[in-house]
C-alpha atoms as a PDB file:
ATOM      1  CA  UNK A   1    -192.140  -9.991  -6.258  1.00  0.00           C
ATOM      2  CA  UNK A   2    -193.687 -13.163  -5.721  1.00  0.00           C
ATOM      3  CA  UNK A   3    -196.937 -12.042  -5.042  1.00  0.00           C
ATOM      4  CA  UNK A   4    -196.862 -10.350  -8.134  1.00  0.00           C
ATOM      5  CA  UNK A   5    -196.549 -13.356 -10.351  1.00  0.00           C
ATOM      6  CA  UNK A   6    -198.858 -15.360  -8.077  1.00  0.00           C
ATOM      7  CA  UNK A   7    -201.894 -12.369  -8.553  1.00  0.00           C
ATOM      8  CA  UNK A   8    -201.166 -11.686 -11.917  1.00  0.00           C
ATOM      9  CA  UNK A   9    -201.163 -15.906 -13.010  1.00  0.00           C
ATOM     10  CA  UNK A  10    -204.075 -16.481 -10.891  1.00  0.00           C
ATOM     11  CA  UNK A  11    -206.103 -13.869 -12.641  1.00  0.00           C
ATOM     12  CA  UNK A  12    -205.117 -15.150 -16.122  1.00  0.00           C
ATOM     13  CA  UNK A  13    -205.850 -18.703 -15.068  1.00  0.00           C
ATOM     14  CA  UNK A  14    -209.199 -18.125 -13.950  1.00  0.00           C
ATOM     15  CA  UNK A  15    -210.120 -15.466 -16.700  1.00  0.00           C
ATOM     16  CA  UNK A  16    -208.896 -18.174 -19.161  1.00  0.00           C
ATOM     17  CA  UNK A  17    -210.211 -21.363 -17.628  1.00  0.00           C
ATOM     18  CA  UNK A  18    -213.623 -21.464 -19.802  1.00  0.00           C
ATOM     19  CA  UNK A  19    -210.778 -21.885 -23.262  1.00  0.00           C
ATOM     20  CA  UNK A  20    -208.675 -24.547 -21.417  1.00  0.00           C
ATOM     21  CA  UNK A  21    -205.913 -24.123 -23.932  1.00  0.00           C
ATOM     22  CA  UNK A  22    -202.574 -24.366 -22.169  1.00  0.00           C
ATOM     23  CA  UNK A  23    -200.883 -23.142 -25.022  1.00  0.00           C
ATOM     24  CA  UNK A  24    -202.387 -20.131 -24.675  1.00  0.00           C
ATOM     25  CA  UNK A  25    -202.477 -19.392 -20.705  1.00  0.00           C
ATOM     26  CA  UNK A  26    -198.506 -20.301 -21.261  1.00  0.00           C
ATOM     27  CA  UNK A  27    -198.155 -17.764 -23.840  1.00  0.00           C
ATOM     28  CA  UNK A  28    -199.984 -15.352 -21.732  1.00  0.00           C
ATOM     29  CA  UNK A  29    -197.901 -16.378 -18.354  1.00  0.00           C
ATOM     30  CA  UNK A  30    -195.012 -15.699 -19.889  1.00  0.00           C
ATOM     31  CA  UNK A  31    -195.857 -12.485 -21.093  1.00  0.00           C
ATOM     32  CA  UNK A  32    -197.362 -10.678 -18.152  1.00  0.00           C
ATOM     33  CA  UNK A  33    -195.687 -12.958 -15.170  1.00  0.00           C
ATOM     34  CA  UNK A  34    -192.286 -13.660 -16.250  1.00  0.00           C
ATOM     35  CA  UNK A  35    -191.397 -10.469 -16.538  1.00  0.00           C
ATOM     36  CA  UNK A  36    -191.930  -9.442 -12.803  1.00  0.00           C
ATOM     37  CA  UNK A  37    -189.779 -13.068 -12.231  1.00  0.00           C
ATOM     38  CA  UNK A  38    -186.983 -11.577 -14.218  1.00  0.00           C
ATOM     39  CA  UNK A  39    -187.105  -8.108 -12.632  1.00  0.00           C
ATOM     40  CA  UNK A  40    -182.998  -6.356 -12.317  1.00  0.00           C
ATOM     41  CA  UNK A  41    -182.201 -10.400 -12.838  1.00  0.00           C
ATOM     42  CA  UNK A  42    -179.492  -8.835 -15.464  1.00  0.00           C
ATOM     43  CA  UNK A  43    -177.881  -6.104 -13.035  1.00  0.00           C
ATOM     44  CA  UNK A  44    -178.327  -7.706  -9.307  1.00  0.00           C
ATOM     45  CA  UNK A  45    -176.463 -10.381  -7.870  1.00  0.00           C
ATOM     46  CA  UNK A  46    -178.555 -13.408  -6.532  1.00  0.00           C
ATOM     47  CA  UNK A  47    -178.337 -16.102  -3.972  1.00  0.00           C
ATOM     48  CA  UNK A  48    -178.521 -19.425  -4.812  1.00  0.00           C
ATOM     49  CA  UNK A  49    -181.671 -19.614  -2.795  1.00  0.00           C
ATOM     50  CA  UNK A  50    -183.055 -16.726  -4.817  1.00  0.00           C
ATOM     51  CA  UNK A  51    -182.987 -18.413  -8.083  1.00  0.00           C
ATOM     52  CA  UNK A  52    -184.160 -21.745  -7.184  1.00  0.00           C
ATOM     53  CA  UNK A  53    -186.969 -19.609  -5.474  1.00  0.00           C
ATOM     54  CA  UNK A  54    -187.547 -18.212  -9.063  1.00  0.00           C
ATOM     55  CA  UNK A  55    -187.212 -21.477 -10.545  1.00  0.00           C
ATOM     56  CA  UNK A  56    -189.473 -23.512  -8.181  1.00  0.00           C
ATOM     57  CA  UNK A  57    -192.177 -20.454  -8.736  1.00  0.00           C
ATOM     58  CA  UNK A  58    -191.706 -20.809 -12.588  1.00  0.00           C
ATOM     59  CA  UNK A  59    -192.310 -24.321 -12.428  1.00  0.00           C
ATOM     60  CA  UNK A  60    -195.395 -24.209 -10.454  1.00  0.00           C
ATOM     61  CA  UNK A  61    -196.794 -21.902 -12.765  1.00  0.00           C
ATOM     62  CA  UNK A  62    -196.371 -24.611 -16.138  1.00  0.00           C
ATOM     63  CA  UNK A  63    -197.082 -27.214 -13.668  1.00  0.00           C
ATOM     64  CA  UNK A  64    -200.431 -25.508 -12.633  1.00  0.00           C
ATOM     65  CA  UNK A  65    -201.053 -24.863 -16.014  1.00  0.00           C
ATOM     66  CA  UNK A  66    -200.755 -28.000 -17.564  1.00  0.00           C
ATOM     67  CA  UNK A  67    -201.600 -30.278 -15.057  1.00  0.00           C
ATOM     68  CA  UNK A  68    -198.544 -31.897 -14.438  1.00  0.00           C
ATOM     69  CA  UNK A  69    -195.379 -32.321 -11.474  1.00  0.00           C
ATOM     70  CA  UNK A  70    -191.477 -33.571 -11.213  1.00  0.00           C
ATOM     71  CA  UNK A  71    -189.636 -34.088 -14.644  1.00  0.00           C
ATOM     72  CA  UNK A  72    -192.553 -33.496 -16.339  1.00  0.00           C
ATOM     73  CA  UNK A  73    -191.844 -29.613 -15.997  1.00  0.00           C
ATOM     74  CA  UNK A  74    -188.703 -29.501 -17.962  1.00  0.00           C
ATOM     75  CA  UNK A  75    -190.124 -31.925 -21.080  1.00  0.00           C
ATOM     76  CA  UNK A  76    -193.003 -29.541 -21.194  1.00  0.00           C
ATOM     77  CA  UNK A  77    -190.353 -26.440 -21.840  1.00  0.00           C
ATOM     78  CA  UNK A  78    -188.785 -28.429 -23.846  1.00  0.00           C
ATOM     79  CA  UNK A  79    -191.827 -29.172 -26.448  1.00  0.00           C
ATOM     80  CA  UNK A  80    -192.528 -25.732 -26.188  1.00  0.00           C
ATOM     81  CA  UNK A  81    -189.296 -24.421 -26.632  1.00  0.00           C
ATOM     82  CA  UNK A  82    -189.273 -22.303 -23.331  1.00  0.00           C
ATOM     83  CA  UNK A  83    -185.951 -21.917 -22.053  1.00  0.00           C
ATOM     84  CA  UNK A  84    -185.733 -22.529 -18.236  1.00  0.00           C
ATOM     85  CA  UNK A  85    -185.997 -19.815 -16.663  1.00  0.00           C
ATOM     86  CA  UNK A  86    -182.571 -20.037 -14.884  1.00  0.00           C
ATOM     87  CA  UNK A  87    -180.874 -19.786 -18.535  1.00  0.00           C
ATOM     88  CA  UNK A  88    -183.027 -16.807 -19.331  1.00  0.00           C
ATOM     89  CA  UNK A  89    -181.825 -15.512 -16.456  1.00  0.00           C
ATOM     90  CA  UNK A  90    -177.604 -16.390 -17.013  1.00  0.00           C
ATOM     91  CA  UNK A  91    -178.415 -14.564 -20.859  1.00  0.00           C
ATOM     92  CA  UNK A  92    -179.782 -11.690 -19.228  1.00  0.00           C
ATOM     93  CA  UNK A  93    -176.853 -11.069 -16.903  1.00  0.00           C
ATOM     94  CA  UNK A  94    -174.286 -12.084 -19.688  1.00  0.00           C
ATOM     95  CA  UNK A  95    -175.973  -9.627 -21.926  1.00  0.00           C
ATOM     96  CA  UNK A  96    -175.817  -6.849 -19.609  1.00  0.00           C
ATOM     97  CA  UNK A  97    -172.099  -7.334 -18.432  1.00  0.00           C
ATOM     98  CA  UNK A  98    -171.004  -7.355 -22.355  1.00  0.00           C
ATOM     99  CA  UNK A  99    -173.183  -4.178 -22.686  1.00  0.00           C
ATOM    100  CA  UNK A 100    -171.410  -2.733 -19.315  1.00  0.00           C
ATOM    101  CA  UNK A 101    -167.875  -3.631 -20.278  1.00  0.00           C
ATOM    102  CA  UNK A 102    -168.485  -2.074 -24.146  1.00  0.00           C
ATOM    103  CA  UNK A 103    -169.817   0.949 -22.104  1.00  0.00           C
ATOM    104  CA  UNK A 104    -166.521   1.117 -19.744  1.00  0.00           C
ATOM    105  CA  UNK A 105    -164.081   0.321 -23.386  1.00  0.00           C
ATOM    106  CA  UNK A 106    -165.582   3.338 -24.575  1.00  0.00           C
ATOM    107  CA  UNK A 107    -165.058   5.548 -21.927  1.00  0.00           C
END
């Protein structure tokens, strides 16, 4: 799934590069490549390893994007009122088990 975020944020960062306005290759990231980050993240278990994977991937992409490394990362998000992605992720799976256990109640 990597590969898919890499391809798809490489070709919006080079189609883009003549506007240079990280506001908008952001806005565009995280429509096309989050979404292939946060693919079954609601419904399947993950390691650890696998979400600091998706983190460190996340934050190369707004690093990349605006220039930037370390703690930087995370006060970016926060001006921009991005979530990290490993909240988006623990919303996503809270979400889906209230939805599964209304589901099961029901039944």
């Amino acid at each position: 799934m990597k590969s898919h975020i890499y391809s798809s944020f490489n070709s919006i960062f080079h189609r883009s590069k003549k506007f240079h306005d990280e506001l908008v290759i952001l806005h565009l990231v995280s429509t096309y490549c989050k979404p292939y980050l946060l693919y079954a993240a609601d419904c399947v278990g993950r390691s650890v390893t696998q979400l600091r994977s998706i983190e460190h991937t996340w934050q190369c992409a707004i690093s990349h994007t605006f220039h930037i490394t370390g703690a930087d990362v995370q006060h970016v998000c926060n001006l921009t009122s991005k979530v990290p992605i490993n909240i988006v992720i623990q919303n996503r799976q809270i979400t889906f088990w209230l939805a599964y256990v209304m589901l099961i109640t029901l039944l």
